[in-house]
PDB file of N, CA and C in Angstrom:
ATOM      1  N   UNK A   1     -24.938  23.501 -14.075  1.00  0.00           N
ATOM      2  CA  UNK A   1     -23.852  22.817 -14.730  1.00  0.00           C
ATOM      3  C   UNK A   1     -23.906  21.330 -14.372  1.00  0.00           C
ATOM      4  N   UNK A   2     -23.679  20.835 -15.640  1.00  0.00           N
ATOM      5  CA  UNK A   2     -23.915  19.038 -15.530  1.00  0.00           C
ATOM      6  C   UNK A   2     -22.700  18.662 -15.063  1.00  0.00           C
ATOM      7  N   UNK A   3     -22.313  17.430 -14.270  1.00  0.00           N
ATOM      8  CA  UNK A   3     -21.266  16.763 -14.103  1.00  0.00           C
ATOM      9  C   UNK A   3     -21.040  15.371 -14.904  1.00  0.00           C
ATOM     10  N   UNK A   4     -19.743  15.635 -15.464  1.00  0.00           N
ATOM     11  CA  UNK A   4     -19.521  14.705 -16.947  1.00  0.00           C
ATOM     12  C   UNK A   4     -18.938  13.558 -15.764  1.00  0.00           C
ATOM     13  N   UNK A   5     -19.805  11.982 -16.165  1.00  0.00           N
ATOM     14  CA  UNK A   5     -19.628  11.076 -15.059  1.00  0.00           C
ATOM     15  C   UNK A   5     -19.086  10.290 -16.654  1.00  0.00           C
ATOM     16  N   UNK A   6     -17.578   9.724 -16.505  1.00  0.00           N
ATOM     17  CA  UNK A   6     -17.071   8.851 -17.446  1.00  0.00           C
ATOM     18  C   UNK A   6     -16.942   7.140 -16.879  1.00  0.00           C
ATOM     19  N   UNK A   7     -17.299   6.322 -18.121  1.00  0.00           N
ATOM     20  CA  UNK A   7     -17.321   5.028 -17.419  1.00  0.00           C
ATOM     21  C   UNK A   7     -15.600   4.519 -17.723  1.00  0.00           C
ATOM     22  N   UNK A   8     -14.880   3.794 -17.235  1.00  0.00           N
ATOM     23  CA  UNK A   8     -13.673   3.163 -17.416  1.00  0.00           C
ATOM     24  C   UNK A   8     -12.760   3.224 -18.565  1.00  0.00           C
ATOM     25  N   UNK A   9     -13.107   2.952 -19.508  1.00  0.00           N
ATOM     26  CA  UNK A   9     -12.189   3.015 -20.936  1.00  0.00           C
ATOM     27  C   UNK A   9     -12.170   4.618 -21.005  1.00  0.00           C
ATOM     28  N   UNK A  10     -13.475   5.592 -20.480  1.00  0.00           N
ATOM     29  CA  UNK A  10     -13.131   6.328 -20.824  1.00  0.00           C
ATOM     30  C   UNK A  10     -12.537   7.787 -19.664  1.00  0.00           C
ATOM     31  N   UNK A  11     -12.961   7.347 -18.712  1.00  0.00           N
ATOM     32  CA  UNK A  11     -11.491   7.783 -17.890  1.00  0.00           C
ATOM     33  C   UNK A  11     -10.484   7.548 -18.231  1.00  0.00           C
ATOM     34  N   UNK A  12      -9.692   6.070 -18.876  1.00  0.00           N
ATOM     35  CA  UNK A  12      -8.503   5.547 -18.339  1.00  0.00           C
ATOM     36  C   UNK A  12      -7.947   6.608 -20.037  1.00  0.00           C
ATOM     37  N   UNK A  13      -8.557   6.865 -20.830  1.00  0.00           N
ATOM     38  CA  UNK A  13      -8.581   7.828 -21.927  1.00  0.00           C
ATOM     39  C   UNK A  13      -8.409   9.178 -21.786  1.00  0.00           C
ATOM     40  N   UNK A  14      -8.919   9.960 -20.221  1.00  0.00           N
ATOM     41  CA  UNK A  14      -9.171  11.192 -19.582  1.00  0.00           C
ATOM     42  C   UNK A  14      -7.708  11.379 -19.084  1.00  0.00           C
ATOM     43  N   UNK A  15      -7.784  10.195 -18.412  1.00  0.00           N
ATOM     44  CA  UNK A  15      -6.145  10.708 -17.202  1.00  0.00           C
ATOM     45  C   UNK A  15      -5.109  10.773 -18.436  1.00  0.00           C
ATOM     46  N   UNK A  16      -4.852  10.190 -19.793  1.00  0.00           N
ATOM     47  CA  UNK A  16      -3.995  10.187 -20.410  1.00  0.00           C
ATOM     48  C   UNK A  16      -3.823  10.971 -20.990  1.00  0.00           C
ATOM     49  N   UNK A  17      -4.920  11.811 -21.421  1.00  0.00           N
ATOM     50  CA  UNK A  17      -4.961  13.095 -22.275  1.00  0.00           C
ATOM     51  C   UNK A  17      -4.583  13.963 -21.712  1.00  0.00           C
ATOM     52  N   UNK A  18      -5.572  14.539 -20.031  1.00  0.00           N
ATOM     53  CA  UNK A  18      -5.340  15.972 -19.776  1.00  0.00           C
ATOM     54  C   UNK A  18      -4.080  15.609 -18.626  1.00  0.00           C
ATOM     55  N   UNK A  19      -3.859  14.248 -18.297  1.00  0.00           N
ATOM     56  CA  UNK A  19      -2.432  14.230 -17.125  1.00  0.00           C
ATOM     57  C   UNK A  19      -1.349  13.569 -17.401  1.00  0.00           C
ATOM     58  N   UNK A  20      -1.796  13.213 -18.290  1.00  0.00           N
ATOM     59  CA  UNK A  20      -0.794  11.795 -18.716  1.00  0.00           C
ATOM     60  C   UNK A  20       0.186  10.500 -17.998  1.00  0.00           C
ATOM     61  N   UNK A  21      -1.358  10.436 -17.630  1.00  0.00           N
ATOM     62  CA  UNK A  21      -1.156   8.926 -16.727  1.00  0.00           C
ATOM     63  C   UNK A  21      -2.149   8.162 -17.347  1.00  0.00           C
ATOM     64  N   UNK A  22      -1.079   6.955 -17.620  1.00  0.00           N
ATOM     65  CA  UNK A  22      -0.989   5.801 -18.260  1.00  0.00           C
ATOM     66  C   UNK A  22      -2.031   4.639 -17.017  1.00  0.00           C
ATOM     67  N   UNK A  23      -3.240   4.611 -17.004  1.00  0.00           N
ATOM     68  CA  UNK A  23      -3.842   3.798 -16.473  1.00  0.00           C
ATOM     69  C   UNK A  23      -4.836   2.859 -17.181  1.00  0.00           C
ATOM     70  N   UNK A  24      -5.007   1.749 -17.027  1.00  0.00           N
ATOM     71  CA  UNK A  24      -5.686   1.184 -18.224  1.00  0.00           C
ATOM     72  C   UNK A  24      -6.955   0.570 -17.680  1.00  0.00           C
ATOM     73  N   UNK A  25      -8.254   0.670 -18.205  1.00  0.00           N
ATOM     74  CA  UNK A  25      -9.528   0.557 -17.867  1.00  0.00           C
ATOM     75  C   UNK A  25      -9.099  -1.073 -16.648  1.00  0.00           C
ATOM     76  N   UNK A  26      -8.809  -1.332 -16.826  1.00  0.00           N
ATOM     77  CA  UNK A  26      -8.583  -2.888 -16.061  1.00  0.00           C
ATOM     78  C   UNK A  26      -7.513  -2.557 -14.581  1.00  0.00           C
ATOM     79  N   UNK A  27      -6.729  -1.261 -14.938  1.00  0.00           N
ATOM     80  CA  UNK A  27      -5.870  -1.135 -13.488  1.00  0.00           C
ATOM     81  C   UNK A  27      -7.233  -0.328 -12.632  1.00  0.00           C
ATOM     82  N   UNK A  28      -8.097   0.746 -13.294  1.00  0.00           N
ATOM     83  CA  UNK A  28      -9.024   1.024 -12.655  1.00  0.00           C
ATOM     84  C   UNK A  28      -9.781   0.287 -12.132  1.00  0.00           C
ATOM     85  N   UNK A  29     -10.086  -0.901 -12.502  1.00  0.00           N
ATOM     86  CA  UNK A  29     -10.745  -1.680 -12.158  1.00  0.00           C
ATOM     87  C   UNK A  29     -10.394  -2.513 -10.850  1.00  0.00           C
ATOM     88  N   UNK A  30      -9.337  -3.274 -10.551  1.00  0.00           N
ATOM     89  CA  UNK A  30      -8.482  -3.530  -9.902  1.00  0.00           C
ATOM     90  C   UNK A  30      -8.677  -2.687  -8.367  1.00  0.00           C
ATOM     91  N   UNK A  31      -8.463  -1.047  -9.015  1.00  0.00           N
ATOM     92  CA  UNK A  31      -8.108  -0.059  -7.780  1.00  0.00           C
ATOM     93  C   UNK A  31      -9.485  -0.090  -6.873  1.00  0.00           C
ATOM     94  N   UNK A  32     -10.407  -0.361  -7.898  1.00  0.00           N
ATOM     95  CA  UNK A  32     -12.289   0.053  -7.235  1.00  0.00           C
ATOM     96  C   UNK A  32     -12.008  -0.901  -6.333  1.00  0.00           C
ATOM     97  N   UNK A  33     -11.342  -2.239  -6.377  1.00  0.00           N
ATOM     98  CA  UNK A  33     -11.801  -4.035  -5.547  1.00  0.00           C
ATOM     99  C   UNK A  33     -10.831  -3.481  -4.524  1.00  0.00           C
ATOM    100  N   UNK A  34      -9.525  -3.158  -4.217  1.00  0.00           N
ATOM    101  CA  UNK A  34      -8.143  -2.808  -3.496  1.00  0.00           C
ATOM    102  C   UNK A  34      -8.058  -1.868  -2.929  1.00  0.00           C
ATOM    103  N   UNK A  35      -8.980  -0.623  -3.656  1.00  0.00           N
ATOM    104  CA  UNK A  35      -9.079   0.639  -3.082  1.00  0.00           C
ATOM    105  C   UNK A  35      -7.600   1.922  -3.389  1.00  0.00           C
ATOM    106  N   UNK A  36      -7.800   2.811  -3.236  1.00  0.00           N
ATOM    107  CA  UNK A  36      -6.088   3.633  -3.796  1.00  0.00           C
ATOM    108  C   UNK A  36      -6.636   4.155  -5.299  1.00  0.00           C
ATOM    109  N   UNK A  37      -7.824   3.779  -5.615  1.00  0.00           N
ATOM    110  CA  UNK A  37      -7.955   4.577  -7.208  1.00  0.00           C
ATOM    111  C   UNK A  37      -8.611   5.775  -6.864  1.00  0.00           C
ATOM    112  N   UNK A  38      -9.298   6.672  -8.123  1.00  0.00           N
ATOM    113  CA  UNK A  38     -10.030   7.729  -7.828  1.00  0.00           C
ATOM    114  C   UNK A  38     -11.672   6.959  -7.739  1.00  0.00           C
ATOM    115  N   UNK A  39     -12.239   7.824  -6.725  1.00  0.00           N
ATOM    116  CA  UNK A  39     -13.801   7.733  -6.320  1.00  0.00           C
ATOM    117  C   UNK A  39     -14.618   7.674  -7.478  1.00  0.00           C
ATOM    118  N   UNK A  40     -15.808   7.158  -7.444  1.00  0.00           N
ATOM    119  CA  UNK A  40     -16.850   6.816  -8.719  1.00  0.00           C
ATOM    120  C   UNK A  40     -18.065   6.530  -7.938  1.00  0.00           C
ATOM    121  N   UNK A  41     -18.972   6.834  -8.625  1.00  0.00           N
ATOM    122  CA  UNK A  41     -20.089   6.093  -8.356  1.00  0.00           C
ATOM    123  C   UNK A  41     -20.961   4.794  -8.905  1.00  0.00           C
ATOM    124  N   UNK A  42     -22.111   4.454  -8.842  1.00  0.00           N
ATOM    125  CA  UNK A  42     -22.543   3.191  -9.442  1.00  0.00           C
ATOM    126  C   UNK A  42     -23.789   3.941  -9.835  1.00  0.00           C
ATOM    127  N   UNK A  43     -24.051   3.456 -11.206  1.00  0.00           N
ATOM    128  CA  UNK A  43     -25.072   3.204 -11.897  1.00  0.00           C
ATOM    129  C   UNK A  43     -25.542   1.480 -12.124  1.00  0.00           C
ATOM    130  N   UNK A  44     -26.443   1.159 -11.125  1.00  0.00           N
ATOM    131  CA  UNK A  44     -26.667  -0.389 -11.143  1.00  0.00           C
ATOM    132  C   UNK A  44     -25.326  -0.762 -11.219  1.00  0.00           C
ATOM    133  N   UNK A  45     -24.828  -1.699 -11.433  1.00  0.00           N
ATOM    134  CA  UNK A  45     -23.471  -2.231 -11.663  1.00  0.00           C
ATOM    135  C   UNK A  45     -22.145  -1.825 -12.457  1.00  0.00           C
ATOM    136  N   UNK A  46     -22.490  -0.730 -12.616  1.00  0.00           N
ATOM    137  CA  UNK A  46     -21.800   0.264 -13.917  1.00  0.00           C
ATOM    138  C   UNK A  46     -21.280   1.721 -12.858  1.00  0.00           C
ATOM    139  N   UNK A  47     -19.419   1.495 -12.797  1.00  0.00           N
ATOM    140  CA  UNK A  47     -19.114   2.660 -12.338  1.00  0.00           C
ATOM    141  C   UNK A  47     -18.692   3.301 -12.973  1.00  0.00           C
ATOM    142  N   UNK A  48     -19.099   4.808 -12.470  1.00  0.00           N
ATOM    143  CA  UNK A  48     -18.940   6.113 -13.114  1.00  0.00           C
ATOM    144  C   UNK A  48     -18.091   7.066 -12.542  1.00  0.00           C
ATOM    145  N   UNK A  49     -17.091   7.835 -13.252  1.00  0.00           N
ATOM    146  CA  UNK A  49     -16.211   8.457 -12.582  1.00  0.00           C
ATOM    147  C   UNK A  49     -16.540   9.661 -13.048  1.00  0.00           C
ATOM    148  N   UNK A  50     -16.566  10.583 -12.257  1.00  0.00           N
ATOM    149  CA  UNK A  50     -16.696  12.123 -12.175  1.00  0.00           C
ATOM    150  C   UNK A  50     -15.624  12.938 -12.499  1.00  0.00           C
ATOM    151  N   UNK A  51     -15.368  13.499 -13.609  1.00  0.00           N
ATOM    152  CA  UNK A  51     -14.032  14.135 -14.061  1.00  0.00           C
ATOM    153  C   UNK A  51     -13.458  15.167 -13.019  1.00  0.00           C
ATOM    154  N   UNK A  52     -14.441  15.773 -12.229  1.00  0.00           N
ATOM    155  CA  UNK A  52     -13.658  16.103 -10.627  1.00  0.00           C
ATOM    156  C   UNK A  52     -13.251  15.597 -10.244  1.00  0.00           C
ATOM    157  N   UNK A  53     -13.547  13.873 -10.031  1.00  0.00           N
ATOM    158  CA  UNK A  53     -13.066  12.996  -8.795  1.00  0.00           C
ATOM    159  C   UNK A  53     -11.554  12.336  -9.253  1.00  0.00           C
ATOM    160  N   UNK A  54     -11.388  12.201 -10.755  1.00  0.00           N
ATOM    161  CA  UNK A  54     -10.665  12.275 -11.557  1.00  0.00           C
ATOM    162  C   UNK A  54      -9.344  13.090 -10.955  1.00  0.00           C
ATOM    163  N   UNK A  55      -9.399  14.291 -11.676  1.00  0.00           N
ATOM    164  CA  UNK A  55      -8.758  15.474 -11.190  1.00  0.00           C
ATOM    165  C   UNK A  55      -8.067  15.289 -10.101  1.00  0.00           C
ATOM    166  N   UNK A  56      -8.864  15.243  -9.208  1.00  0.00           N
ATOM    167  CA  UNK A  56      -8.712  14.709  -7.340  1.00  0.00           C
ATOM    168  C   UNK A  56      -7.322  14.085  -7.924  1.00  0.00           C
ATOM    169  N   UNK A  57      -7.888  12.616  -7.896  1.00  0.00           N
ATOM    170  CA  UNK A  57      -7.071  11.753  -7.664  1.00  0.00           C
ATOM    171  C   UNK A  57      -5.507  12.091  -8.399  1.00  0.00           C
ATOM    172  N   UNK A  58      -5.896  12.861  -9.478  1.00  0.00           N
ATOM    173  CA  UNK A  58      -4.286  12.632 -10.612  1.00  0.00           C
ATOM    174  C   UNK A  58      -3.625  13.544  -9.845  1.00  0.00           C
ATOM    175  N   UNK A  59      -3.649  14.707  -9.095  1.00  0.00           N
ATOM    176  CA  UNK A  59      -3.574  15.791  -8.039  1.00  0.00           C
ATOM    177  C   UNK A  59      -2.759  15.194  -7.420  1.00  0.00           C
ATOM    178  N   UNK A  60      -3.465  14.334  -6.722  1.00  0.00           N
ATOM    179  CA  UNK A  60      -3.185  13.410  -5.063  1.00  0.00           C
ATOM    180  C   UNK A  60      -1.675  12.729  -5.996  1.00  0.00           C
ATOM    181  N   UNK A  61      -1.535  12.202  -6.806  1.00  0.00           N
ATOM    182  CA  UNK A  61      -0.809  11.186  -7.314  1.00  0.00           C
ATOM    183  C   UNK A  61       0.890  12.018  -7.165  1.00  0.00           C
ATOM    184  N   UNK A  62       0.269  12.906  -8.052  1.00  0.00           N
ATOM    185  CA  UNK A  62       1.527  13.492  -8.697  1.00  0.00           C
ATOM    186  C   UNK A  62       2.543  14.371  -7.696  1.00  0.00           C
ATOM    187  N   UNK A  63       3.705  14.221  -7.793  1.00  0.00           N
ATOM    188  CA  UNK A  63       4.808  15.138  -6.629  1.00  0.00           C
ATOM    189  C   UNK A  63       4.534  16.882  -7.361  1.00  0.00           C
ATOM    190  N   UNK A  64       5.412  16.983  -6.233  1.00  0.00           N
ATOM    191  CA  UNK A  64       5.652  18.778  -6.736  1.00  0.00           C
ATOM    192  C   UNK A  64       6.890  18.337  -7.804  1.00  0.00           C
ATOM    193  N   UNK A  65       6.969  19.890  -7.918  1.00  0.00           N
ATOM    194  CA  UNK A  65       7.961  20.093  -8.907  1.00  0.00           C
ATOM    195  C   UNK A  65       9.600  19.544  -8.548  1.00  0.00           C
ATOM    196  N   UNK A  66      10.413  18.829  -9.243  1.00  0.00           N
ATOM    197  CA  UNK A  66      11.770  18.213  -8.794  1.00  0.00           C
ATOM    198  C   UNK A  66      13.091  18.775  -9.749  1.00  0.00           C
ATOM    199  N   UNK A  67      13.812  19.241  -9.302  1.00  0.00           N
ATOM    200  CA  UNK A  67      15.007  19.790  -9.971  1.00  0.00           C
ATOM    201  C   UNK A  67      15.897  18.551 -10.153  1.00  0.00           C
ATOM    202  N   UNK A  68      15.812  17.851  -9.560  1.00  0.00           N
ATOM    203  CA  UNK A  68      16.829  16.658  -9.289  1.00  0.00           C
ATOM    204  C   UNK A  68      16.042  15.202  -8.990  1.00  0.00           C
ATOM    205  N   UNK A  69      16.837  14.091  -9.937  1.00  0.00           N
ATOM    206  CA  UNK A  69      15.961  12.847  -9.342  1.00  0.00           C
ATOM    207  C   UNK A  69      16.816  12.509  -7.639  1.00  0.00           C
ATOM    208  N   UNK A  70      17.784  12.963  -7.270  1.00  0.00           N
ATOM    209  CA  UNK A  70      18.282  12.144  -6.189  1.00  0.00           C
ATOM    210  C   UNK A  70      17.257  13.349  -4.958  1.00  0.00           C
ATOM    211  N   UNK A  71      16.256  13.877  -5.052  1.00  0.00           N
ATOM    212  CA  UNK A  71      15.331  14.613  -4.298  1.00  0.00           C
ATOM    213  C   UNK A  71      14.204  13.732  -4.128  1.00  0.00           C
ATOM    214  N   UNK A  72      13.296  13.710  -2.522  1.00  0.00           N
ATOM    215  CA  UNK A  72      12.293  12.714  -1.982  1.00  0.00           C
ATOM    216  C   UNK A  72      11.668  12.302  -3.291  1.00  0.00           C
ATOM    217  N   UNK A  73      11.573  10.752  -2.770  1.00  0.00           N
ATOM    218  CA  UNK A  73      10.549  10.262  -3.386  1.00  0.00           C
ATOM    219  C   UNK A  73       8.915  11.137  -3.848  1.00  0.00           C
ATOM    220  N   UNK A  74       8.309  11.159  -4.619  1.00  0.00           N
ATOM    221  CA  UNK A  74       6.846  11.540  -4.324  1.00  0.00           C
ATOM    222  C   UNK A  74       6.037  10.893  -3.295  1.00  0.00           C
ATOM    223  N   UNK A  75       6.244   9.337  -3.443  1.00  0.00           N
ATOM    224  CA  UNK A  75       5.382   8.592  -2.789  1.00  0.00           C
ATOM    225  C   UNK A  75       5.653   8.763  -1.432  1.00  0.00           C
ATOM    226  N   UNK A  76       6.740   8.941  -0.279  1.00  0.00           N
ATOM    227  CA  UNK A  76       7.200   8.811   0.666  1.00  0.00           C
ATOM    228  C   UNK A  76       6.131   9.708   1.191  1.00  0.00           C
ATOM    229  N   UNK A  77       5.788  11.138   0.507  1.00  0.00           N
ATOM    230  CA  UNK A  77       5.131  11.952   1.054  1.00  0.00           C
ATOM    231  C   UNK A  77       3.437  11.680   1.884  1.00  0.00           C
ATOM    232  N   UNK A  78       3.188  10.216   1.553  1.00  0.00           N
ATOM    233  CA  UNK A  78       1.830   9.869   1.491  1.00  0.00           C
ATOM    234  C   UNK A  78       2.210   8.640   2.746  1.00  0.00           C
ATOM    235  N   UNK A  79       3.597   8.169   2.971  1.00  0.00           N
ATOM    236  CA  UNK A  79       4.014   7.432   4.000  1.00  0.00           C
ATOM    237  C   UNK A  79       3.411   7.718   5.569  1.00  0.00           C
ATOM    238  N   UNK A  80       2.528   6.998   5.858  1.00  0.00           N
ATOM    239  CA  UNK A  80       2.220   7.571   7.496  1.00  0.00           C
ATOM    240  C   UNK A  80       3.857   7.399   8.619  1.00  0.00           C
ATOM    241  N   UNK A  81       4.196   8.143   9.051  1.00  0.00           N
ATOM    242  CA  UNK A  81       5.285   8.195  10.084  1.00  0.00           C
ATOM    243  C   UNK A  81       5.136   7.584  10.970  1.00  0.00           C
ATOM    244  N   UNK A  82       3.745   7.774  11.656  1.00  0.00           N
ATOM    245  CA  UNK A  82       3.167   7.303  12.867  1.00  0.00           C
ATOM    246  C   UNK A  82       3.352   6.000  13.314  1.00  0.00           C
ATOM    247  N   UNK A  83       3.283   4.859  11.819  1.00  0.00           N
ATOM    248  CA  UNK A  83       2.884   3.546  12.236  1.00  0.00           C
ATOM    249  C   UNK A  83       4.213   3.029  12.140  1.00  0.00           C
ATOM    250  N   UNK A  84       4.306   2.546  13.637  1.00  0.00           N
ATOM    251  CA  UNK A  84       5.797   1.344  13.597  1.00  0.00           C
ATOM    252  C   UNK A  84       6.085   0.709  12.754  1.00  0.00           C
ATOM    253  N   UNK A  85       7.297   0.264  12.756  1.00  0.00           N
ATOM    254  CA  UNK A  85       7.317  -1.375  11.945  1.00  0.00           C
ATOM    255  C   UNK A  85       7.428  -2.521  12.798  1.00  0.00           C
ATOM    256  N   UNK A  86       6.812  -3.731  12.693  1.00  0.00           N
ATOM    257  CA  UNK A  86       6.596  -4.410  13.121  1.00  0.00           C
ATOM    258  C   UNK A  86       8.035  -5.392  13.574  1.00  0.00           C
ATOM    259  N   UNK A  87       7.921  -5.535  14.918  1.00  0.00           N
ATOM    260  CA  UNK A  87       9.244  -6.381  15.121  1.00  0.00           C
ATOM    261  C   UNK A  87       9.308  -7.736  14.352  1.00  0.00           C
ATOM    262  N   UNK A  88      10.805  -8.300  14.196  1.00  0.00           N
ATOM    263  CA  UNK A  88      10.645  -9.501  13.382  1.00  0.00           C
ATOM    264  C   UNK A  88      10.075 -10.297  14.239  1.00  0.00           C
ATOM    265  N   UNK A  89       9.511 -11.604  13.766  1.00  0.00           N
ATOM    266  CA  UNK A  89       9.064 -12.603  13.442  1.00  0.00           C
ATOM    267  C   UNK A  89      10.523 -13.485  14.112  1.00  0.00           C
ATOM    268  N   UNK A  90      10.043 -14.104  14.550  1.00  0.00           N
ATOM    269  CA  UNK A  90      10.891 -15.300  15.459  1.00  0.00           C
ATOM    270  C   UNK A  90      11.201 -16.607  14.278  1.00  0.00           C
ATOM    271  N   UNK A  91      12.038 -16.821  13.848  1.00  0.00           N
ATOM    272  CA  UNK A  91      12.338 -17.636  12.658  1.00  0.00           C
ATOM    273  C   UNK A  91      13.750 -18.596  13.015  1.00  0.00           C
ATOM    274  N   UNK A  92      12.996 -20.057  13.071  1.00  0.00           N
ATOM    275  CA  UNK A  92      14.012 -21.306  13.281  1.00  0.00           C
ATOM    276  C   UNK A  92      15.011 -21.238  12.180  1.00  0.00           C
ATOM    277  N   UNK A  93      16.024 -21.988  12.533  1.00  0.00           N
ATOM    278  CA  UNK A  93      17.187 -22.058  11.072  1.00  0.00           C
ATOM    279  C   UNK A  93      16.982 -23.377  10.454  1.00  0.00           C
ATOM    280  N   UNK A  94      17.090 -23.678  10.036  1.00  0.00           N
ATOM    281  CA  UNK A  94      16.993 -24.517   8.337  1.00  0.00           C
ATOM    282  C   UNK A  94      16.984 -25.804   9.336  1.00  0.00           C
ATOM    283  N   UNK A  95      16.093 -26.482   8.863  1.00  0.00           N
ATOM    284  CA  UNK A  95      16.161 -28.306   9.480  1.00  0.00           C
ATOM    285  C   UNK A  95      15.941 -27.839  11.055  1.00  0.00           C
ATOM    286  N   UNK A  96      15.434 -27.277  11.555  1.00  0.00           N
ATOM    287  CA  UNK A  96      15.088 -27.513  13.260  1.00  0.00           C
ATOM    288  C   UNK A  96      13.913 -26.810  13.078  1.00  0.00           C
ATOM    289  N   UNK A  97      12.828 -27.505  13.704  1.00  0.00           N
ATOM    290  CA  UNK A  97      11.540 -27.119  13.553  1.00  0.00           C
ATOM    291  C   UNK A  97      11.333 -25.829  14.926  1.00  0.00           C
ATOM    292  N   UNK A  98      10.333 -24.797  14.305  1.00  0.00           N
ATOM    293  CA  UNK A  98      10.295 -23.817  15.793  1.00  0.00           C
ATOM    294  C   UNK A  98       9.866 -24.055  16.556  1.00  0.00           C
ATOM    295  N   UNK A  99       9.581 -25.121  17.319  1.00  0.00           N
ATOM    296  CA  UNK A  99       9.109 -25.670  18.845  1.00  0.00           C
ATOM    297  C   UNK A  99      10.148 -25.741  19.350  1.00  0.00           C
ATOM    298  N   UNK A 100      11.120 -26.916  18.814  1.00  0.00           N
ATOM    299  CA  UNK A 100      12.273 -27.012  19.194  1.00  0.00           C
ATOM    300  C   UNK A 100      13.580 -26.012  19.582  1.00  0.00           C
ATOM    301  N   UNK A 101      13.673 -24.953  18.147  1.00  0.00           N
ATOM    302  CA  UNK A 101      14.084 -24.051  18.616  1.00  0.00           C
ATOM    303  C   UNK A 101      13.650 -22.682  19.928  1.00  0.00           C
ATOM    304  N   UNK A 102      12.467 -22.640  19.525  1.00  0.00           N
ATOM    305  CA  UNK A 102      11.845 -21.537  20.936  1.00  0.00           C
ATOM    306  C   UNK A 102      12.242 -22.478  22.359  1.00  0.00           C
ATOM    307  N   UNK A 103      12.306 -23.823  21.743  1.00  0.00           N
ATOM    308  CA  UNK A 103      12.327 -24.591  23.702  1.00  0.00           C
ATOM    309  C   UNK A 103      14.025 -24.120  23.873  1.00  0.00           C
ATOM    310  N   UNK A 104      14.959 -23.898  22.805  1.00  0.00           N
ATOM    311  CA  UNK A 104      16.083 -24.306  23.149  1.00  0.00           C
ATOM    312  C   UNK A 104      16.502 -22.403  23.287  1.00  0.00           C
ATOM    313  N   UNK A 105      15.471 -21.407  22.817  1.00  0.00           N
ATOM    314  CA  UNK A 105      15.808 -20.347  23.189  1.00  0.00           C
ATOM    315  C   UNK A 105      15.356 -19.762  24.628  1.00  0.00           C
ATOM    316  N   UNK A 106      14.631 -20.702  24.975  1.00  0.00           N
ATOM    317  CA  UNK A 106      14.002 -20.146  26.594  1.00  0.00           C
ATOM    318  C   UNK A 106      14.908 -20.876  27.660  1.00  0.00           C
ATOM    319  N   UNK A 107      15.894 -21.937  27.092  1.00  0.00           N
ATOM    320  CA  UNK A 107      16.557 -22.400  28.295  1.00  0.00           C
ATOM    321  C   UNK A 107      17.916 -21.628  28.624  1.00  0.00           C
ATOM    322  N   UNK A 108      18.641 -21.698  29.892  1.00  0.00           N
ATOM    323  CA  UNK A 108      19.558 -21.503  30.232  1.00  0.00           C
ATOM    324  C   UNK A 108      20.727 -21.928  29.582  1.00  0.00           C
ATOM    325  N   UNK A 109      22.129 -20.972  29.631  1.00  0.00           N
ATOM    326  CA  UNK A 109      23.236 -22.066  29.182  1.00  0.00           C
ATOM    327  C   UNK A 109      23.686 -23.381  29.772  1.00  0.00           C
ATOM    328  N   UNK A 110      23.219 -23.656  30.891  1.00  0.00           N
ATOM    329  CA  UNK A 110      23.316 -24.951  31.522  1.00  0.00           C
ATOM    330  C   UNK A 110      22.370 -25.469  31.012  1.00  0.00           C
ATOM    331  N   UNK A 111      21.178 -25.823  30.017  1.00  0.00           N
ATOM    332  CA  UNK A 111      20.354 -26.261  29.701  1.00  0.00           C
ATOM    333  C   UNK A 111      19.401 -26.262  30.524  1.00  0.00           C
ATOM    334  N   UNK A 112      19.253 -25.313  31.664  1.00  0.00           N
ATOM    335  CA  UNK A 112      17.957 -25.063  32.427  1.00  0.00           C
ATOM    336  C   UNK A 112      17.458 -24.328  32.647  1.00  0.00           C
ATOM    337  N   UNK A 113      15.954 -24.183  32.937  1.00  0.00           N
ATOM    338  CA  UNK A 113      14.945 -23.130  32.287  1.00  0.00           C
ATOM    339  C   UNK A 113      15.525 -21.838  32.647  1.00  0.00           C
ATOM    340  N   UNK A 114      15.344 -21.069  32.394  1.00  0.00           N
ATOM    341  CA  UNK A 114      16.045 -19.514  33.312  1.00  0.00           C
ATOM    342  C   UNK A 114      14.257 -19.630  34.002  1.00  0.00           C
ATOM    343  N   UNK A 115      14.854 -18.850  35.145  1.00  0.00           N
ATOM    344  CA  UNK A 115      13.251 -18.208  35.994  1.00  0.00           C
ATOM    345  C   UNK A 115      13.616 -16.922  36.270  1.00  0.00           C
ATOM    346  N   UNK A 116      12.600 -16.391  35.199  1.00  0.00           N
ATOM    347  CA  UNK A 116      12.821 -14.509  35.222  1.00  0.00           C
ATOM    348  C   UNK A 116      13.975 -14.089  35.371  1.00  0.00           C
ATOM    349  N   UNK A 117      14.875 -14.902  34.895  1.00  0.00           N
ATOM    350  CA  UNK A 117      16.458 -13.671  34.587  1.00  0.00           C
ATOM    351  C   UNK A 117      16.998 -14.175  35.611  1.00  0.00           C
ATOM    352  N   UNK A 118      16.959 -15.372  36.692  1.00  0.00           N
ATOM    353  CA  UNK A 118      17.517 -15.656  38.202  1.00  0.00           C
ATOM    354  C   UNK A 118      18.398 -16.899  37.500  1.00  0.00           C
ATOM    355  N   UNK A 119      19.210 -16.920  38.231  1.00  0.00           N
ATOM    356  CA  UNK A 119      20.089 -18.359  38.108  1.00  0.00           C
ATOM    357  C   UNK A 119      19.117 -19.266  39.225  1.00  0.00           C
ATOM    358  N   UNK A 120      19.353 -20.542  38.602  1.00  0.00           N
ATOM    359  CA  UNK A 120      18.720 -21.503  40.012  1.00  0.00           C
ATOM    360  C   UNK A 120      20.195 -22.108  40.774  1.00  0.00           C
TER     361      UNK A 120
END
């Protein structure tokens, strides 16, 4: 059994027919440079998508079945848990440049340096 390898217009023609997802030869394109699309291979400079790899991906995409829209997101499901969020970002207020402000957040309320949490 041969494997039907489709080039772009005509994947983005495949997912619409048998899944009906709306992808257009140019968002595929996009996904190959960004990564997050379905797998393909290269013919010299010419990628080819494998109507398995296809499949795959519209699979991967789609949620289970939903009785209700106020029920999980689909996408959340693909959310890694694991990875923190990143603490904020240290951000001066409007017209005081952040040198100035970080100098004026490391000093004491007497205007002198703190040393490790000690009063001098």
């Amino acid at each position: 059994m041969s494997v039907r390898r489709l080039r772009r217009a005509a994947a983005s023609v495949y997912l619409k027919e048998k899944w009906g997802i709306d992808r257009k030869p140019s968002t595929l394109a996009k996904l190959a440079c960004v990564g997050g699309g379905p797998r393909f291979v290269l013919f010299n400079r010419v990628p080819l998508y494998p109507e398995s790899e296809l499949d795959a991906w519209a699979e991967s995409r789609l949620s289970g079945l939903k009785t209700s829209t106020s029920q999980e997101q689909a996408y959340s499901n693909s959310i890694d848990r694991s990875i923190k969020p990143r603490a904020p970002s240290f951000r001066a207020p409007r017209g005081v440049d952040r040198a100035s402000a970080e100098r004026e957040a490391q000093l004491g309320t007497n205007g002198e340096e703190a040393e490790n949490g000690k009063e001098a």
